[in-house]
Protein backbone atom coordinates (compact mmCIF):
# COMPACT_ATOMS: atom_id res chain seq x y z
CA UNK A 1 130.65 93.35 111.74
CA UNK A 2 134.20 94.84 111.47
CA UNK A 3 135.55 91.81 113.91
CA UNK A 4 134.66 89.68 111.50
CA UNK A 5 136.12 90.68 108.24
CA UNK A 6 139.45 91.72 110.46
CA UNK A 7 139.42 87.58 110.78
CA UNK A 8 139.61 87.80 106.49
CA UNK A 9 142.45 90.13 106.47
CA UNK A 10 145.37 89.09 104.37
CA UNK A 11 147.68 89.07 107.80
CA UNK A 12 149.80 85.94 106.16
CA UNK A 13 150.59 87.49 102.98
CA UNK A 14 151.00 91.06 104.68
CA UNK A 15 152.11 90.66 108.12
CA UNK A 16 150.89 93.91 109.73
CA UNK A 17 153.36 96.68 111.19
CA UNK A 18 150.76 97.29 114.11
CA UNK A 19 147.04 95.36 115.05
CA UNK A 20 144.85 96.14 117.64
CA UNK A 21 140.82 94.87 117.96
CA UNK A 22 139.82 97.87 116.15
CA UNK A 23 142.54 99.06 114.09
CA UNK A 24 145.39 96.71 111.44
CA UNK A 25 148.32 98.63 109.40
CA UNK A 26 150.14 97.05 106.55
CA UNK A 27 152.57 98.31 104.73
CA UNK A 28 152.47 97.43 101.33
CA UNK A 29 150.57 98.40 97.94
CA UNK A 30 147.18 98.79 98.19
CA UNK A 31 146.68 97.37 95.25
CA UNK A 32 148.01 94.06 96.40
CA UNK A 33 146.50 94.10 100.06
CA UNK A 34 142.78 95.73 98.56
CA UNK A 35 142.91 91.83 95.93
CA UNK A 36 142.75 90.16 99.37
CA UNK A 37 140.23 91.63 101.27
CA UNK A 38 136.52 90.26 100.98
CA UNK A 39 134.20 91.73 98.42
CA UNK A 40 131.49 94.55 99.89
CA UNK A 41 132.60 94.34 102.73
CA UNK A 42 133.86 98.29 103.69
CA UNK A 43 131.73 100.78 104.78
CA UNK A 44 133.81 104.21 104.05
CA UNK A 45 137.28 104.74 102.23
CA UNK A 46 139.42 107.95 102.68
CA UNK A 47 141.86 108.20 99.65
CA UNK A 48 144.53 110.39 99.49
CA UNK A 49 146.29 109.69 96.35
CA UNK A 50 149.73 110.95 95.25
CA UNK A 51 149.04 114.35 93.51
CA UNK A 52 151.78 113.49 91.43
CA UNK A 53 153.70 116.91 91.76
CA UNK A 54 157.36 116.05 92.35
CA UNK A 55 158.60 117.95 89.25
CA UNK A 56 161.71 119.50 90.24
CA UNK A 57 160.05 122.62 91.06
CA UNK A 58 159.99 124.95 94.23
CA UNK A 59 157.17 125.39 97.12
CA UNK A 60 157.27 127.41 100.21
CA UNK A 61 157.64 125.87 103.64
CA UNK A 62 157.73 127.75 106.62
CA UNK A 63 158.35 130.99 104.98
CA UNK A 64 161.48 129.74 102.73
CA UNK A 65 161.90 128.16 99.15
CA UNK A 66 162.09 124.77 99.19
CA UNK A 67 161.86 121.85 96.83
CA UNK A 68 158.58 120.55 95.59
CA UNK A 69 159.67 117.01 95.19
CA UNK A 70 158.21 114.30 98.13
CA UNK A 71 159.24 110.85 96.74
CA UNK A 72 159.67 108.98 93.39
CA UNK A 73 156.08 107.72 94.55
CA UNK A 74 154.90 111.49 94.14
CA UNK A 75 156.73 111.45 90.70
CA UNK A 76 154.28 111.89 87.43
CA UNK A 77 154.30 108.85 84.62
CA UNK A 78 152.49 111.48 82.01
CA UNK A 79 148.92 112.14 81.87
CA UNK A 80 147.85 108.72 80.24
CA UNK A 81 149.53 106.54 82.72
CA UNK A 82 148.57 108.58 85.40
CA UNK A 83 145.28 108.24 84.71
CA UNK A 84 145.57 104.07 84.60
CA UNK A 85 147.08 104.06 87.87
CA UNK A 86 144.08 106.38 89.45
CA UNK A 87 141.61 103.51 87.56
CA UNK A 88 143.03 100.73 89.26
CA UNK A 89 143.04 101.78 92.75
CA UNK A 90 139.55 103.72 92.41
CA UNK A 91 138.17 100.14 91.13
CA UNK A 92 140.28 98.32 93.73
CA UNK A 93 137.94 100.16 96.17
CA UNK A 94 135.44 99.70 94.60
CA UNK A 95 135.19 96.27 94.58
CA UNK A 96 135.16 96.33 98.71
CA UNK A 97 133.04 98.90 99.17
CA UNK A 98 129.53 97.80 100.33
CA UNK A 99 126.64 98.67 97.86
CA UNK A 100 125.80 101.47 100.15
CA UNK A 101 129.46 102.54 100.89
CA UNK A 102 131.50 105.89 100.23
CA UNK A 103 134.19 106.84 99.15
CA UNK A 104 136.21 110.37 99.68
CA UNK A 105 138.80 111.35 97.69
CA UNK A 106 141.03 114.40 98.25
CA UNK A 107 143.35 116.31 95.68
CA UNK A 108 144.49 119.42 93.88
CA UNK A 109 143.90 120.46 90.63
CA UNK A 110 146.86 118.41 89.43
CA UNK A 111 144.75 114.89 89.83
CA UNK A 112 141.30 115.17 91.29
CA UNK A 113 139.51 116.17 87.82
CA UNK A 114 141.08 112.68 86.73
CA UNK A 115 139.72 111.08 89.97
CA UNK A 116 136.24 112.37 89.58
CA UNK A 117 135.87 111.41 86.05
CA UNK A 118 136.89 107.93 86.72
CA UNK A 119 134.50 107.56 89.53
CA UNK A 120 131.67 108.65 87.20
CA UNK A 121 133.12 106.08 84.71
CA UNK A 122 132.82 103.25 87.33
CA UNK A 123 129.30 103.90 88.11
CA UNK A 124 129.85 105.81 91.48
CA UNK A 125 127.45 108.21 92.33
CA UNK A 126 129.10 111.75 93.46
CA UNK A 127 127.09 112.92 96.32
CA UNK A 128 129.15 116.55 96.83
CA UNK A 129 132.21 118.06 96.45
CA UNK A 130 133.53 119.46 99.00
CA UNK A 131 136.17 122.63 99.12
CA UNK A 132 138.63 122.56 102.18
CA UNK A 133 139.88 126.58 103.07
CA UNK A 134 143.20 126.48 104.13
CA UNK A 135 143.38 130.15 105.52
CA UNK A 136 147.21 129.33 106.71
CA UNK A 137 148.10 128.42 103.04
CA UNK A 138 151.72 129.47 102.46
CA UNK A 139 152.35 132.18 99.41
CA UNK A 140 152.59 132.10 95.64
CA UNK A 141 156.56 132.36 95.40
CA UNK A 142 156.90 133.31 91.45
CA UNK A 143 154.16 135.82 92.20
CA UNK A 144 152.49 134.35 88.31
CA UNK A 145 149.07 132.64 89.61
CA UNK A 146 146.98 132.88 92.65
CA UNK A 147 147.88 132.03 95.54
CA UNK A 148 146.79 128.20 95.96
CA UNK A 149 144.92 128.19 99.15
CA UNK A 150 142.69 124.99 99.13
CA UNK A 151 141.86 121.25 98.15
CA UNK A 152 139.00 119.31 96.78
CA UNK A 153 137.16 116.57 98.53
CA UNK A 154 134.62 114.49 96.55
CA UNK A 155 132.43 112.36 98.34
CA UNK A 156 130.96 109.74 96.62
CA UNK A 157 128.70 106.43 96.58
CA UNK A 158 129.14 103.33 95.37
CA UNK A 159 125.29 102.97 94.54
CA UNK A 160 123.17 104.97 93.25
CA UNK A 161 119.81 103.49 94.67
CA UNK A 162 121.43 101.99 97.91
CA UNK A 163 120.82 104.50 101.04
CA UNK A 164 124.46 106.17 101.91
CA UNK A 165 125.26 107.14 105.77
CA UNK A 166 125.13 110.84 106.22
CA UNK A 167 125.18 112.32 110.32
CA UNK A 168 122.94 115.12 108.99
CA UNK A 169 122.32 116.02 112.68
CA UNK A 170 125.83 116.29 113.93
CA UNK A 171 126.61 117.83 110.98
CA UNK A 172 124.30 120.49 111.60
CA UNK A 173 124.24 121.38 115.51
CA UNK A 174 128.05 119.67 115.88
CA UNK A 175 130.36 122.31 117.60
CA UNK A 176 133.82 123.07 114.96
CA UNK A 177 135.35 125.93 116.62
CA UNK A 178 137.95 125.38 114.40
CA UNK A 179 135.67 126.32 111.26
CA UNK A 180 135.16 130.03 111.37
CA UNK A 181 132.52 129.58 108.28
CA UNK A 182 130.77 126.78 110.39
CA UNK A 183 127.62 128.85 111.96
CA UNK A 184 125.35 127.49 114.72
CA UNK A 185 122.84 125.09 114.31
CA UNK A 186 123.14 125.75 110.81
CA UNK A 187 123.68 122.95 107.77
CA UNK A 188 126.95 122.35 106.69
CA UNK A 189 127.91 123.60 103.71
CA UNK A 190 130.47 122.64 101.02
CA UNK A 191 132.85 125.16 102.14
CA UNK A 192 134.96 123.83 105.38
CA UNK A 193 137.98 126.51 106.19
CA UNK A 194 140.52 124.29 108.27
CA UNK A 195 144.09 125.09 109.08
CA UNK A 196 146.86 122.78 108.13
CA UNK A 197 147.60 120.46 110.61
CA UNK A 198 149.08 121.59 114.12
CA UNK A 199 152.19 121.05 115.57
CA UNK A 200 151.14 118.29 117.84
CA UNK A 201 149.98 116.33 115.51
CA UNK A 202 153.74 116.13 113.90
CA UNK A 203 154.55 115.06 117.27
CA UNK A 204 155.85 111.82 115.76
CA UNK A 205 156.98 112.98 112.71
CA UNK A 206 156.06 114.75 109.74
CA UNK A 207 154.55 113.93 105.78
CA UNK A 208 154.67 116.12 103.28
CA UNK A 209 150.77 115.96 102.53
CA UNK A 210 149.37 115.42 106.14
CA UNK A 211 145.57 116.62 106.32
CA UNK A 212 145.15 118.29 109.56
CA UNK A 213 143.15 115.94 112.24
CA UNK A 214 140.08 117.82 112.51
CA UNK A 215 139.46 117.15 108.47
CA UNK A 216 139.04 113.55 109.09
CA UNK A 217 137.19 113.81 111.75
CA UNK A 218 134.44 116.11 110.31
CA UNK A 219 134.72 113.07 107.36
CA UNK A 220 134.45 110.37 110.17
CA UNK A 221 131.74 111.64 112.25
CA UNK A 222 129.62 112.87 108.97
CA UNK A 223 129.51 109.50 107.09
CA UNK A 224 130.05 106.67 109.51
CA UNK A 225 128.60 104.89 112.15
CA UNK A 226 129.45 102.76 115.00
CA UNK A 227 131.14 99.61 114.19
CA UNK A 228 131.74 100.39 110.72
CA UNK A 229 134.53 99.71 108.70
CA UNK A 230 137.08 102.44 107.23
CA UNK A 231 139.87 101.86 105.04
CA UNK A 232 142.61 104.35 104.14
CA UNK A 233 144.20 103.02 100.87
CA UNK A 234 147.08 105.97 101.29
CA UNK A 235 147.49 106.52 104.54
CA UNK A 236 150.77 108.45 104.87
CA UNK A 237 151.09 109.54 108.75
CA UNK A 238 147.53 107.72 109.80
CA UNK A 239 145.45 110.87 110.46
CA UNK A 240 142.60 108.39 108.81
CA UNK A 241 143.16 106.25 112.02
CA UNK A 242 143.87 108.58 114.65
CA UNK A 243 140.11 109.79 113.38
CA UNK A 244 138.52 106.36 114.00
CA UNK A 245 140.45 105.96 117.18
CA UNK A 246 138.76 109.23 118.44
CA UNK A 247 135.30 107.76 117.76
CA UNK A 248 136.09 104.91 119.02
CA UNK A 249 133.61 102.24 118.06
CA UNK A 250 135.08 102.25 114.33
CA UNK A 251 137.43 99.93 112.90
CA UNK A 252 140.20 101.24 111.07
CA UNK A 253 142.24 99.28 108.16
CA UNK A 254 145.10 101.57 107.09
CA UNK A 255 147.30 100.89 104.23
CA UNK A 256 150.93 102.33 102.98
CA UNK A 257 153.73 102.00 100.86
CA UNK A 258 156.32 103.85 101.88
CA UNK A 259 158.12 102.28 105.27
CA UNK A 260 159.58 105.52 106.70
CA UNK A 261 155.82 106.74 107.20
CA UNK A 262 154.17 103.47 107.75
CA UNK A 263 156.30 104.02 110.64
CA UNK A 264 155.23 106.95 111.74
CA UNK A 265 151.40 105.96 110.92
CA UNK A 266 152.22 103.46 113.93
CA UNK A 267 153.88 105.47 115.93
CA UNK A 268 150.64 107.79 116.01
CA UNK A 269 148.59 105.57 115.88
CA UNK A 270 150.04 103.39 119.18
């Protein structure tokens, strides 16, 4: 029961920044806080990893030029030690993850062909990947590519033979009026078209790679249950929590390294 492992957590070493009965925030490495927490004991982890894109370049945000970079933790260390640092956190989780957890990852282009090769080289089990639409993507500036308009999601087991959770049914006949490819009592598909998130939800403040609330909860509701236990190893602004504080009977573990939004990941999520 999630009570029971929040009675584990490594409060002592990590004081938390916020803890509630259902919900603890550290800020801190994963890394270091993932060593302390009991083995296969997690039921689903969100990861958002850095995408590792702060390269002095230029995006656009809110119609004007602006720089690309987001922190020195956003910074690239080259391809091979890149790759190292995806290996250690992807095996961090794995070593909590239940036998019958999942794990999602979400990324671009720049790291989630890295992220899905590891998990196939640590024995996960990809189950789908998943495309999120953004049909509010801002424009190509230098007019040389397409227009980058979406991110991929891989969803993924720890065990092969162990029996994942999947809401098929909610999935299915679930109402998402904010999907416009969603039909009726129809499956869901690998396609989800989601805007980025809204301005309320930068009530509090605002990160430069917040997912858009009703993302996490489509991830929330589709592959967990009541009482189980989700852990965001990068949790930036806490959208991961927010989610498990809508359905309320999860517990929420949320982890981050960067102080300025660890305090805004309380702020939300208090």
């Amino acid at each position: 029961m999630g009570k029971d492992i929040f009675s584990k957590l490594p409060t002592k070493e990590f004081p938390p920044v916020l803890e509630t009965d259902r919900a603890v925030l550290f800020n801190g490495d994963c890394l270091e806080i993932l060593a302390l927490i009991p083995e296969n004991s997690v039921d689903m982890i969100f990861a958002d990893p850095p995408y590792m894109l702060s390269n002095d370049g230029f995006t656009c945000r809110n119609g004007k030029m602006a720089n690309v970079n987001k922190g020195q933790w956003d910074k690239s260390n080259g391809f091979e030690e890149d790759t190292v640092f995806h290996n250690e956190w992807i095996l961090a989780c794995r070593r909590v993850l239940k036998p019958e957890g999942t794990i999602w990852i979400s990324g671009t282009y720049h790291s989630i062909y890295q992220c899905g090769y590891l998990l196939q080289k640590n024995d996960f089990h990809i189950l789908n990947d998943i495309v999120w639409f953004k049909p509010n993507a801002p424009p190509n500036l230098s007019c040389r590519f397409f227009t980058a308009s979406h991110e991929t999601l891989l969803w993924a087991r720890k065990d092969k033979q162990a029996k994942h959770t999947f809401n098929y049914d909610a999935m299915k006949n679930g109402i998402f009026p904010e999907d416009t490819l969603k039909k009726e009592n129809t499956q869901m598909r690998s396609l989800w078209s989601m805007a980025t998130p809204k301005n309320p939800e930068k009530e509090f403040g605002k990160h430069p790679t917040q997912k858009p609330l009703d993302l996490l909860k489509r991830i929330v509701l589709a592959s967990t249950k009541e009482d189980d236990i989700i852990i965001d190893p990068f949790c930036g602004s806490g959208t991961t929590g927010v989610a498990c504080k809508f359905y309320a009977n999860r517990f929420f573990i949320g982890m981050e390294i960067d102080k300025e939004y660890c305090d805004l990941a309380k702020r939300r999520l208090a």
